[in-house]
Structure formats: structure tokens, C-alpha cells
N, C-alpha and C. Protein backbone atom coordinates (compact mmCIF):
# COMPACT_ATOMS: atom_id res chain seq x y z
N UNK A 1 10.07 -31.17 -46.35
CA UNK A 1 11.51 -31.26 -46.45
C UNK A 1 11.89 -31.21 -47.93
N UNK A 2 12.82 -30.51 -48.21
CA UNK A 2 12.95 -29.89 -49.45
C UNK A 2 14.35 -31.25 -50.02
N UNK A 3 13.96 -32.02 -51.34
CA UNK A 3 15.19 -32.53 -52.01
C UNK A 3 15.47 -32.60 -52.91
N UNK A 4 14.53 -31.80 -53.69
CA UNK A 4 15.02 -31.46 -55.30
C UNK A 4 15.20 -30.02 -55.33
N UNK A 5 15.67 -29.48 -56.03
CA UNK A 5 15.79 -28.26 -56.66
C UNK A 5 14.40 -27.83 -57.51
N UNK A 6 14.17 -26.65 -57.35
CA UNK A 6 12.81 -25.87 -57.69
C UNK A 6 12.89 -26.17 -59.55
N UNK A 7 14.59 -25.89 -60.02
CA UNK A 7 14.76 -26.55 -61.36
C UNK A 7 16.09 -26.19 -61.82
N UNK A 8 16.62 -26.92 -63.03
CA UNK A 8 18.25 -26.86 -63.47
C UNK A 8 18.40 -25.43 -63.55
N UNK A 9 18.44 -24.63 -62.60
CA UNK A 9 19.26 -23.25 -63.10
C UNK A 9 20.56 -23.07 -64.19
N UNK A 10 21.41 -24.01 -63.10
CA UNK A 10 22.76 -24.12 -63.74
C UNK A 10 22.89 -24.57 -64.85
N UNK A 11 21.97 -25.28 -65.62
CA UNK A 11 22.11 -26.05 -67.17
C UNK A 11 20.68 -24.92 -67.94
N UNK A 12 20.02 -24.12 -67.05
CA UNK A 12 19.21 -23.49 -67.66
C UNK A 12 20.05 -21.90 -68.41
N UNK A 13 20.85 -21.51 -67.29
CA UNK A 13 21.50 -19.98 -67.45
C UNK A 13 23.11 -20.74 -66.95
N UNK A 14 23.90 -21.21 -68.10
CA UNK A 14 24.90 -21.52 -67.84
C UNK A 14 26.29 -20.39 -67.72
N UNK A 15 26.04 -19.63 -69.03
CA UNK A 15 26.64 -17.99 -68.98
C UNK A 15 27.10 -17.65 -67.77
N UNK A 16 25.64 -17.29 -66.92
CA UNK A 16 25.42 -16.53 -65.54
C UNK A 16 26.01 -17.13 -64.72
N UNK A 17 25.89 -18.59 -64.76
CA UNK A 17 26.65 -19.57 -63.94
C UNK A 17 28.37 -19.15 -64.00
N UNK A 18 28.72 -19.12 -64.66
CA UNK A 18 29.81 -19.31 -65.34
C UNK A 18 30.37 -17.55 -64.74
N UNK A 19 29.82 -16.70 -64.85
CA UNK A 19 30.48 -15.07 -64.64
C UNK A 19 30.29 -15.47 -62.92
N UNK A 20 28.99 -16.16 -62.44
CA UNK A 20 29.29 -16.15 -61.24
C UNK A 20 30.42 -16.81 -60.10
N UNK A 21 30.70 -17.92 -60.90
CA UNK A 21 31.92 -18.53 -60.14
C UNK A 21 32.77 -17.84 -60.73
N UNK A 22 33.36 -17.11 -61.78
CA UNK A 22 34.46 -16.15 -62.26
C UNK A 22 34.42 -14.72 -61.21
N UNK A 23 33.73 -14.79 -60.18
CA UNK A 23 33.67 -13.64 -59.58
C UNK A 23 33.99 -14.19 -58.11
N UNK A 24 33.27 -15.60 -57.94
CA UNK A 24 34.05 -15.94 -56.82
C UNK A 24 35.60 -16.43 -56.93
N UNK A 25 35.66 -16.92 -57.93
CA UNK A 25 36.94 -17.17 -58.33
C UNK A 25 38.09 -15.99 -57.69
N UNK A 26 37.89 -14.79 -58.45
CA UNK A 26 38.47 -13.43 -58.48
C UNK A 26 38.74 -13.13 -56.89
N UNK A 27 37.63 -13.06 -55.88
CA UNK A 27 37.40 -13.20 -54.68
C UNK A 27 38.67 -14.08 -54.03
N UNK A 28 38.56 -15.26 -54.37
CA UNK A 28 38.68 -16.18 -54.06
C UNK A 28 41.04 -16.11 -53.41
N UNK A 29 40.86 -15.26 -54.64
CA UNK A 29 42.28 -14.72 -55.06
C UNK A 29 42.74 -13.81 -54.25
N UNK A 30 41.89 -12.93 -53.05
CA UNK A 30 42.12 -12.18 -52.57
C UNK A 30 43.11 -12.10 -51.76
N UNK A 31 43.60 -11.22 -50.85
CA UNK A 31 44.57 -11.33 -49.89
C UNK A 31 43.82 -11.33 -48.34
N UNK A 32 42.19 -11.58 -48.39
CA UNK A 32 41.61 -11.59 -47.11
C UNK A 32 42.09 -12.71 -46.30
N UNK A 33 42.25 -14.09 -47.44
CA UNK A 33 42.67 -15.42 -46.83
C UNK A 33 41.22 -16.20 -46.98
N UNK A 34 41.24 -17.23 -47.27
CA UNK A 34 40.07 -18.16 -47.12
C UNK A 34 39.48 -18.45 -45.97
N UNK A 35 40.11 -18.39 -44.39
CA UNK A 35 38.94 -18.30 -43.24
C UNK A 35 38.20 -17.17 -42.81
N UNK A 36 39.06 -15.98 -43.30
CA UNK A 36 37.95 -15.06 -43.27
C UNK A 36 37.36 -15.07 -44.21
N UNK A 37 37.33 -15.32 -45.31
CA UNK A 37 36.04 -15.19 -46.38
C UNK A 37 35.05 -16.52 -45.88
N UNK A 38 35.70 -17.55 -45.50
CA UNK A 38 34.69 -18.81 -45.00
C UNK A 38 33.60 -18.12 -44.13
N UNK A 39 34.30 -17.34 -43.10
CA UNK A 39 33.25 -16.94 -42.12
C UNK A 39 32.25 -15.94 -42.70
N UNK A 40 33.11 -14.87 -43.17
CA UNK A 40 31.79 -14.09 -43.97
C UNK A 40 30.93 -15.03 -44.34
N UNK A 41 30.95 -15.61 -45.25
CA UNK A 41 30.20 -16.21 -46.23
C UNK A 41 29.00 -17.17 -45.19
N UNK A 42 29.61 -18.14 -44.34
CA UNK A 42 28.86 -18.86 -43.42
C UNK A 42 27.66 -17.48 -42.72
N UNK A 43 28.63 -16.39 -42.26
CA UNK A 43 27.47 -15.26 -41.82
C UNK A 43 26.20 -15.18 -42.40
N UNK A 44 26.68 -14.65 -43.73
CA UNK A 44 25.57 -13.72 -44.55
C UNK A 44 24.64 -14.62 -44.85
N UNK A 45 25.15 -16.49 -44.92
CA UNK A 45 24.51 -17.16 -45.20
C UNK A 45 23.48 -17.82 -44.05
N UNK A 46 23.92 -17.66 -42.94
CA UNK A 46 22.73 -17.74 -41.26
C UNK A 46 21.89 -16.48 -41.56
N UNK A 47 22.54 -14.82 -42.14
CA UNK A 47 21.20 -14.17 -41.88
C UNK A 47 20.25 -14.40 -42.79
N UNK A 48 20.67 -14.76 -44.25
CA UNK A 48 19.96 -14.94 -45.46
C UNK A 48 19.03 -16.56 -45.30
N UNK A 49 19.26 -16.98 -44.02
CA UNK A 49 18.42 -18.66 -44.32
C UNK A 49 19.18 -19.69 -45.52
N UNK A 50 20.29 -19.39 -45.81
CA UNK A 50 20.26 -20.56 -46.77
C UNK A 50 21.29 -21.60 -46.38
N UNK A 51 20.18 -22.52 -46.40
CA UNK A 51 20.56 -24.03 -45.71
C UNK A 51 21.96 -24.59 -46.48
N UNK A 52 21.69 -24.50 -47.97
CA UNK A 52 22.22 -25.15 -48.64
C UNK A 52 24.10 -24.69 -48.66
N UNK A 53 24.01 -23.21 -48.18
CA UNK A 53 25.51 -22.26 -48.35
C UNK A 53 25.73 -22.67 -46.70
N UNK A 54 24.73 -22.36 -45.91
CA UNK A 54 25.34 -22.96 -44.70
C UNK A 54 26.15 -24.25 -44.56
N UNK A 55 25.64 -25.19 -44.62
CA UNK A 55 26.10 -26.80 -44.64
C UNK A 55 27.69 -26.31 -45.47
N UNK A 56 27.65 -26.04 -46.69
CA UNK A 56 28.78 -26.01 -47.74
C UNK A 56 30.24 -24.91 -46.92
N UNK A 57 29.80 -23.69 -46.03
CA UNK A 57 30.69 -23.00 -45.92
C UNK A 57 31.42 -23.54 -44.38
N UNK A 58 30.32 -24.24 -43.61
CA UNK A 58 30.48 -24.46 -42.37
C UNK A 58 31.07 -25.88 -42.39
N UNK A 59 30.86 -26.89 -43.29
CA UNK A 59 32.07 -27.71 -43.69
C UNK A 59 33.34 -27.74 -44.20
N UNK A 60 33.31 -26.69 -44.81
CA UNK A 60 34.74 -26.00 -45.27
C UNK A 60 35.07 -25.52 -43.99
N UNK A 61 34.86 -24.57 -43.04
CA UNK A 61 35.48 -24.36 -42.10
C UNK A 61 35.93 -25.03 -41.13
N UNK A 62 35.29 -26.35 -41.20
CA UNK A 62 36.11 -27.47 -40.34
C UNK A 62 36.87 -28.61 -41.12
N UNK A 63 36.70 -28.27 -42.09
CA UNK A 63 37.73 -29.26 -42.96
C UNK A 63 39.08 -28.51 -42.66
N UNK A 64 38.95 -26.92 -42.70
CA UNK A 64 40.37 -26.09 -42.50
C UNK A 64 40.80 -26.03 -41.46
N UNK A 65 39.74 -26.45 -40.74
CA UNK A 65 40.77 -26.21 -39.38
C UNK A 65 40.16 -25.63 -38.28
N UNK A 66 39.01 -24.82 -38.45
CA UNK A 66 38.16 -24.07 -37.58
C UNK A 66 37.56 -24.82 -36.81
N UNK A 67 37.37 -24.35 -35.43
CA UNK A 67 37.10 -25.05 -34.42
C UNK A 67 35.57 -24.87 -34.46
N UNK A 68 34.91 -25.98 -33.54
CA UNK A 68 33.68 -25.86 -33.88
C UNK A 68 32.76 -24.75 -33.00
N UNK A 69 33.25 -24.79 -31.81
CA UNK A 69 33.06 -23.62 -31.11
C UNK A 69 32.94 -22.60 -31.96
N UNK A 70 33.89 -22.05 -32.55
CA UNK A 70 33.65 -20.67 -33.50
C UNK A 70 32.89 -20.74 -34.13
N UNK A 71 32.60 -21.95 -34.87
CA UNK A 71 31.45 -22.18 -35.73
C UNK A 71 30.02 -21.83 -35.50
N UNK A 72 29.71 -22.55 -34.25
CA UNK A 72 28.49 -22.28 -33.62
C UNK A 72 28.48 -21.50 -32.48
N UNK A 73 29.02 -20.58 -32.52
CA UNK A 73 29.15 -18.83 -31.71
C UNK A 73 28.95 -18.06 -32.81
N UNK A 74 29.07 -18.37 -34.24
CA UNK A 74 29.22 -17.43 -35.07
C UNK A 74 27.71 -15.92 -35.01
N UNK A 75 26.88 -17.08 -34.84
CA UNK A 75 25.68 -16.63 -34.73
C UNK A 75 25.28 -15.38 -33.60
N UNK A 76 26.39 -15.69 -32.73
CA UNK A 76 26.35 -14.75 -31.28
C UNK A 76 27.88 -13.92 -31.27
N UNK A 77 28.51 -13.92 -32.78
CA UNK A 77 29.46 -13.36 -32.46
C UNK A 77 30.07 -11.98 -31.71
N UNK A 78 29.10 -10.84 -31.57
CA UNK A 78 28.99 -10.11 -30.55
C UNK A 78 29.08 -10.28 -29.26
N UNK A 79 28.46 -11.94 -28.63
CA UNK A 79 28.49 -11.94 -27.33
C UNK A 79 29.42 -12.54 -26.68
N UNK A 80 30.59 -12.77 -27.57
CA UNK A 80 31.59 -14.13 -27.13
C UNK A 80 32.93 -13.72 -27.74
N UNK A 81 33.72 -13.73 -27.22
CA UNK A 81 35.49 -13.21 -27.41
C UNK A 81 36.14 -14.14 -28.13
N UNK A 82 35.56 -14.97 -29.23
CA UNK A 82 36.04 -16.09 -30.05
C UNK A 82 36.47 -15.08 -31.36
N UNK A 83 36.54 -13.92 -31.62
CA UNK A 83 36.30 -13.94 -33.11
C UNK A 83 37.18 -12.40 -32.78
N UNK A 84 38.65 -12.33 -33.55
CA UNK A 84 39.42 -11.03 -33.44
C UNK A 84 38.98 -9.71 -33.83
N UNK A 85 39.57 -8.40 -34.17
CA UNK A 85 38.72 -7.56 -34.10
C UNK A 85 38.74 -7.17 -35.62
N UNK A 86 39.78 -7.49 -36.44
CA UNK A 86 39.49 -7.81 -37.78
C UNK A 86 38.12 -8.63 -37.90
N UNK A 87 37.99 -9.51 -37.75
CA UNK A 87 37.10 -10.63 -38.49
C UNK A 87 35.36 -9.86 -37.69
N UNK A 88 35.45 -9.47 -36.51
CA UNK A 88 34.83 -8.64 -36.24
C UNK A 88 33.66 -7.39 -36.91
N UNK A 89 35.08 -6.73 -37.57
CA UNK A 89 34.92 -5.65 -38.42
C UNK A 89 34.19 -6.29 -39.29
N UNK A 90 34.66 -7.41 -40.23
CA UNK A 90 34.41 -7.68 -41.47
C UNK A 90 32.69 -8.13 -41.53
N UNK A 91 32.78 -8.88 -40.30
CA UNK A 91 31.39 -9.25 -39.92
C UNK A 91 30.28 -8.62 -39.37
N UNK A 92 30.81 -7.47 -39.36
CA UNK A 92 29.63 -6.52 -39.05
C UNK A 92 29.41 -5.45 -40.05
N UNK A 93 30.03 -5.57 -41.32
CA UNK A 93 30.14 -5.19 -42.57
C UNK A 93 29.34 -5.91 -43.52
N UNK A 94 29.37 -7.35 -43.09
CA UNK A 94 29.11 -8.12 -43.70
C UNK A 94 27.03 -8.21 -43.76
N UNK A 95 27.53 -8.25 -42.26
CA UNK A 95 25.89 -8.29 -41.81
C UNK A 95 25.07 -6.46 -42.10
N UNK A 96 25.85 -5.61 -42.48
CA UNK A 96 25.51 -4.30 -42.49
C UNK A 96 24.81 -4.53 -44.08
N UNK A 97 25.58 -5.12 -44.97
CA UNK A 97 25.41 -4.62 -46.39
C UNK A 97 24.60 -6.26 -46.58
N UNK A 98 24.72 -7.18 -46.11
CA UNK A 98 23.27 -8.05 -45.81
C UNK A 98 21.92 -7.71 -45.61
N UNK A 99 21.63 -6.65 -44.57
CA UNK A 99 20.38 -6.35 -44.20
C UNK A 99 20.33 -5.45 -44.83
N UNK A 100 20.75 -4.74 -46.32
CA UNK A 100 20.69 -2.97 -46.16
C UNK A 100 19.44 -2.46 -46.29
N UNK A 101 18.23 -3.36 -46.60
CA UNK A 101 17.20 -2.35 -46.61
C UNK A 101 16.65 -1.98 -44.90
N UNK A 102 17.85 -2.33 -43.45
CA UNK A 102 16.99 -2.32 -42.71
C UNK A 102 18.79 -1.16 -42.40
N UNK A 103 19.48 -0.92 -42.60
CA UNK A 103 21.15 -0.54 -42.45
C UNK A 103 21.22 0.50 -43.33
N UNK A 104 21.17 0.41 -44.64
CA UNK A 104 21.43 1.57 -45.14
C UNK A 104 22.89 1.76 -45.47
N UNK A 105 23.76 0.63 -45.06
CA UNK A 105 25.71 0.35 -44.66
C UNK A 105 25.92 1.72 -44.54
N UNK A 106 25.54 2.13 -43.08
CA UNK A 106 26.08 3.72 -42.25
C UNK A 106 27.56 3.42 -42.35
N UNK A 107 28.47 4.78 -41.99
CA UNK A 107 29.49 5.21 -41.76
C UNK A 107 30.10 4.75 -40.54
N UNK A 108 29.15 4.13 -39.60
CA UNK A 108 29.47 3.61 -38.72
C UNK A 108 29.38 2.79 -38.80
N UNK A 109 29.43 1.48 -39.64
CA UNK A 109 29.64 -0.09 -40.00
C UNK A 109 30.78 0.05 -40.88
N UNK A 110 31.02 1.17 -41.69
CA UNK A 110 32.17 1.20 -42.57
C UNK A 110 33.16 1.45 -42.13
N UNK A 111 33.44 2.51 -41.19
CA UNK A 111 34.46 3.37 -40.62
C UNK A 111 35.78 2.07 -40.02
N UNK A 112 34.84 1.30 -38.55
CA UNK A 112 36.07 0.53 -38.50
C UNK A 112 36.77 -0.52 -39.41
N UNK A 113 36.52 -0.81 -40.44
CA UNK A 113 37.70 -1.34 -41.60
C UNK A 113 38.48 -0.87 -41.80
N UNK A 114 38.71 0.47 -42.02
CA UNK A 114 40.27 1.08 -42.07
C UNK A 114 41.06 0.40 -41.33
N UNK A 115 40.94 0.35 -40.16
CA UNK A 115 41.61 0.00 -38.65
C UNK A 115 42.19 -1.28 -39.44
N UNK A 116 41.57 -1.95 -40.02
CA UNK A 116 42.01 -3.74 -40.38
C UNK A 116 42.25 -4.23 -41.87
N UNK A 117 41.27 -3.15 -42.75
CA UNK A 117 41.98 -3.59 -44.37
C UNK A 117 42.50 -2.49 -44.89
N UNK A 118 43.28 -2.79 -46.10
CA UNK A 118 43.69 -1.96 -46.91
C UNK A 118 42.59 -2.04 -47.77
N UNK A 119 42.60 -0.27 -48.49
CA UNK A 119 41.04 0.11 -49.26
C UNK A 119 41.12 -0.86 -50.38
N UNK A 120 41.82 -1.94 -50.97
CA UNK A 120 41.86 -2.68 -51.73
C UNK A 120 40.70 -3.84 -51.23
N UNK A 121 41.42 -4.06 -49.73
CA UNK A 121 40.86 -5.61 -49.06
C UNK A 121 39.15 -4.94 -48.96
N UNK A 122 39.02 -3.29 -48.51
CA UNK A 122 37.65 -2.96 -48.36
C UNK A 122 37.08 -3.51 -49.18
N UNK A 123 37.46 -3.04 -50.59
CA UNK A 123 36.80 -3.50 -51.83
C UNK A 123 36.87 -4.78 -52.11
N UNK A 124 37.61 -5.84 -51.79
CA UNK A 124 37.66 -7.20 -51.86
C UNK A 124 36.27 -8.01 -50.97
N UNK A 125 36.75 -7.05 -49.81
CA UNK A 125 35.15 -7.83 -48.84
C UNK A 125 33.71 -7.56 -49.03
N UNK A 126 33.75 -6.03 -49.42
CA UNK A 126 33.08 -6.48 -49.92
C UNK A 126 32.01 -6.58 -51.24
N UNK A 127 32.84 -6.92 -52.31
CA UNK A 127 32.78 -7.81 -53.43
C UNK A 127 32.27 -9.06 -52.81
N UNK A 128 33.16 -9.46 -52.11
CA UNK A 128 32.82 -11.27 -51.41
C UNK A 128 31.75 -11.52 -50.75
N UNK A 129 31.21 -9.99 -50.08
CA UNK A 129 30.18 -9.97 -49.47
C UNK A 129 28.48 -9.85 -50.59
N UNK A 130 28.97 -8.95 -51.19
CA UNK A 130 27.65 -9.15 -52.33
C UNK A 130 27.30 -10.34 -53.26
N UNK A 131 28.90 -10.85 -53.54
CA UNK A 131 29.16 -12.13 -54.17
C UNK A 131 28.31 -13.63 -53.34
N UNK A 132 28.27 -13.48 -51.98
CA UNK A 132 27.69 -14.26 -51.08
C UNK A 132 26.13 -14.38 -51.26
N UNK A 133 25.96 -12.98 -51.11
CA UNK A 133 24.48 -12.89 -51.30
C UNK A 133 23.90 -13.22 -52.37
N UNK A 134 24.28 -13.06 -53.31
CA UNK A 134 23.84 -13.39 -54.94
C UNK A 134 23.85 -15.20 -54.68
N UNK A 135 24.55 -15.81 -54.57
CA UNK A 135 25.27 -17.28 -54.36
C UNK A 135 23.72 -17.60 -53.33
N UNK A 136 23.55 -16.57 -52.10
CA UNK A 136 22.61 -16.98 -51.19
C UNK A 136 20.68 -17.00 -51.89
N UNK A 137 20.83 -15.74 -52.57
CA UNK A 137 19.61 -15.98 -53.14
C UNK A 137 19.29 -16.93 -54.07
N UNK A 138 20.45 -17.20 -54.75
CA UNK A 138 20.20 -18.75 -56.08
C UNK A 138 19.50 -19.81 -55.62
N UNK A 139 20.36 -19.86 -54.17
CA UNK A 139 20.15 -20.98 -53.01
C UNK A 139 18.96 -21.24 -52.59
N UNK A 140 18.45 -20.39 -51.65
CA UNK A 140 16.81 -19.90 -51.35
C UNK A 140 16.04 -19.85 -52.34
N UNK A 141 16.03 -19.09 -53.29
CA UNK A 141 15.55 -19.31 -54.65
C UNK A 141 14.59 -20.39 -55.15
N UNK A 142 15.72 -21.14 -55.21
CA UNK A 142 15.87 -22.43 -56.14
C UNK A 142 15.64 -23.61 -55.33
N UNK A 143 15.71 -23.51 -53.98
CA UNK A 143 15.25 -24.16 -52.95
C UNK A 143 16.60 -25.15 -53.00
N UNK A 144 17.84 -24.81 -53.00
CA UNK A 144 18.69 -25.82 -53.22
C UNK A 144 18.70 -26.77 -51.95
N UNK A 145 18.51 -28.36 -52.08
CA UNK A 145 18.54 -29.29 -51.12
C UNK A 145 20.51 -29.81 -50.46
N UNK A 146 19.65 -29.46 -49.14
CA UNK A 146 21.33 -30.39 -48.51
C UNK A 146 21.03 -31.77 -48.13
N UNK A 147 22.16 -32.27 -48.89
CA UNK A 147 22.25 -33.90 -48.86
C UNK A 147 22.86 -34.00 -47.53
N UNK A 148 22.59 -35.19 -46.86
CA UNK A 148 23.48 -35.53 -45.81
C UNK A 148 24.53 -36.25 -46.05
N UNK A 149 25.60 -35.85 -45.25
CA UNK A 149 26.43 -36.59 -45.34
C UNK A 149 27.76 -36.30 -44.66
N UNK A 150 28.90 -37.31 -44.57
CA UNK A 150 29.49 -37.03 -43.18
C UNK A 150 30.25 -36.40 -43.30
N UNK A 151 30.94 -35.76 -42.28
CA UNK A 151 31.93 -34.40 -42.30
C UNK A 151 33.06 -35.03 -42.96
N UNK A 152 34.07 -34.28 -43.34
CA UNK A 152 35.37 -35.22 -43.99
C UNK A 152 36.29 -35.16 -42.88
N UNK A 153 37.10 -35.56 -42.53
CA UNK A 153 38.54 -35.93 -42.04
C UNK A 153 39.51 -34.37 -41.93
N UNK A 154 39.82 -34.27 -41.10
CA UNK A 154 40.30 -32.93 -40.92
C UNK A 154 42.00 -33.19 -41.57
N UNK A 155 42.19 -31.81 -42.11
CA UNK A 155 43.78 -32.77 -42.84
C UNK A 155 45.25 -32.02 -42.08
């Protein structure tokens, strides 16, 4: 069971630190909205294994409001009518340019976004989406540990 960190990244490469939250930041600003970027992010972070982005994105999504059902369907979101056809799209975009050495992000993972973003939001998701992954490998990486502790109070 993992509870330290492999070592201070963040006080080691503070710079890097620093451009990287300036990029989620930027993200952050988008016009996708924060539950769809929550969910991306919770995604890429179930296919990538990282414990530490899981716990962090999947508490944010119930601090906002997200039901838990959605939460834990996310994983089967193909097999279950919880998730619109935007968020859909995004998530199978998401998971496209996640796996790409097994994807390749075909024309046919790209195509339906038109249907749901503007070529701005394309480029916003995914930014947020590579932005995830980078965030996910630090994680895995570095072996970042999740503390326990209790959900917060829904507001």
C-alpha cells in the first residue's frame, strides 16, 4: 500500500509545476463547464490507473452535485443511458486520445464532436484531455498516495 510519494516532484521541478497548473488553469476557463471537464478527467483517470486523480476528480463531482450513480457507471458509460450525447462524444474522445497507441484518434472518434462543440470547445477538450493525462502520469509516476478521508457536505 502506497503512502509516500516516490519523491518532492513539486519542490523538485517547481517551473514545470507551475506551467502545469497554468494550463489547467487556462482549461479550467473554458466554456465546456466544470462537470464535463470533471468527468473527462475522472475518465482518462480510470483508464490511466491513477488512484490519486481518481479519488480527487470523483470527489469533486459529488461535492458539485453529481450523482453517484453517474459516478460509478462512468466506467460502463456505453452500457447505461446516464450520460447525454455531448458528454458521450467527449468521452469517447477522451478515451480515443487516452489509448492512442492502441486508437490512433480515427476520424471516427473525432467526427461526432462537431454535432456538440464549437471547433474552439474541440480544441479546449482536448487540451483538457492531454492536460489530464500529463496530471495522470505525474500521479502514477510518482506513486502519488490517497489519504483517506471523508467526503465533504454537498453544498
Amino acid at each position: 500500500m502506497n503512502t509516500t510519494a516516490r519523491l518532492p516532484h513539486r519542490e523538485l521541478a517547481p517551473e514545470a509545476l507551475r506551467a502545469m497548473v497554468a494550463v489547467s488553469a487556462a482549461v479550467g476557463k473554458s466554456t465546456l463547464g466544470k462537470p464535463l471537464l470533471d468527468l473527462v478527467y475522472l475518465r482518462v483517470s480510470q483508464v490511466n490507473g491513477c488512484a490519486y486523480c481518481l479519488d480527487l476528480h470523483a470527489r469533486d463531482l459529488l461535492a458539485d452535485g453529481e450523482t453517484f450513480q453517474r459516478i460509478n457507471s462512468l466506467l460502463t458509460w456505453r452500457e447505461v443511458a446516464f450520460f447525454t450525447a455531448r458528454e458521450r462524444a467527449a468521452l469517447n474522445w477522451a478515451e480515443s486520445l487516452t489509448l492512442l497507441t492502441q486508437t490512433q484518434a480515427p476520424d471516427a472518434d473525432y467526427e461526432p464532436l462537431a454535432a456538440h462543440f464549437s471547433e474552439r470547445e474541440v480544441a479546449e477538450l482536448t487540451f483538457a484531455i492531454a492536460q489530464m493525462n500529463a496530471w495522470n502520469r505525474l500521479g502514477v509516476g510518482m506513486k502519488l498516495p490517497v489519504q483517506a478521508a471523508p467526503l465533504k457536505a454537498q453544498a
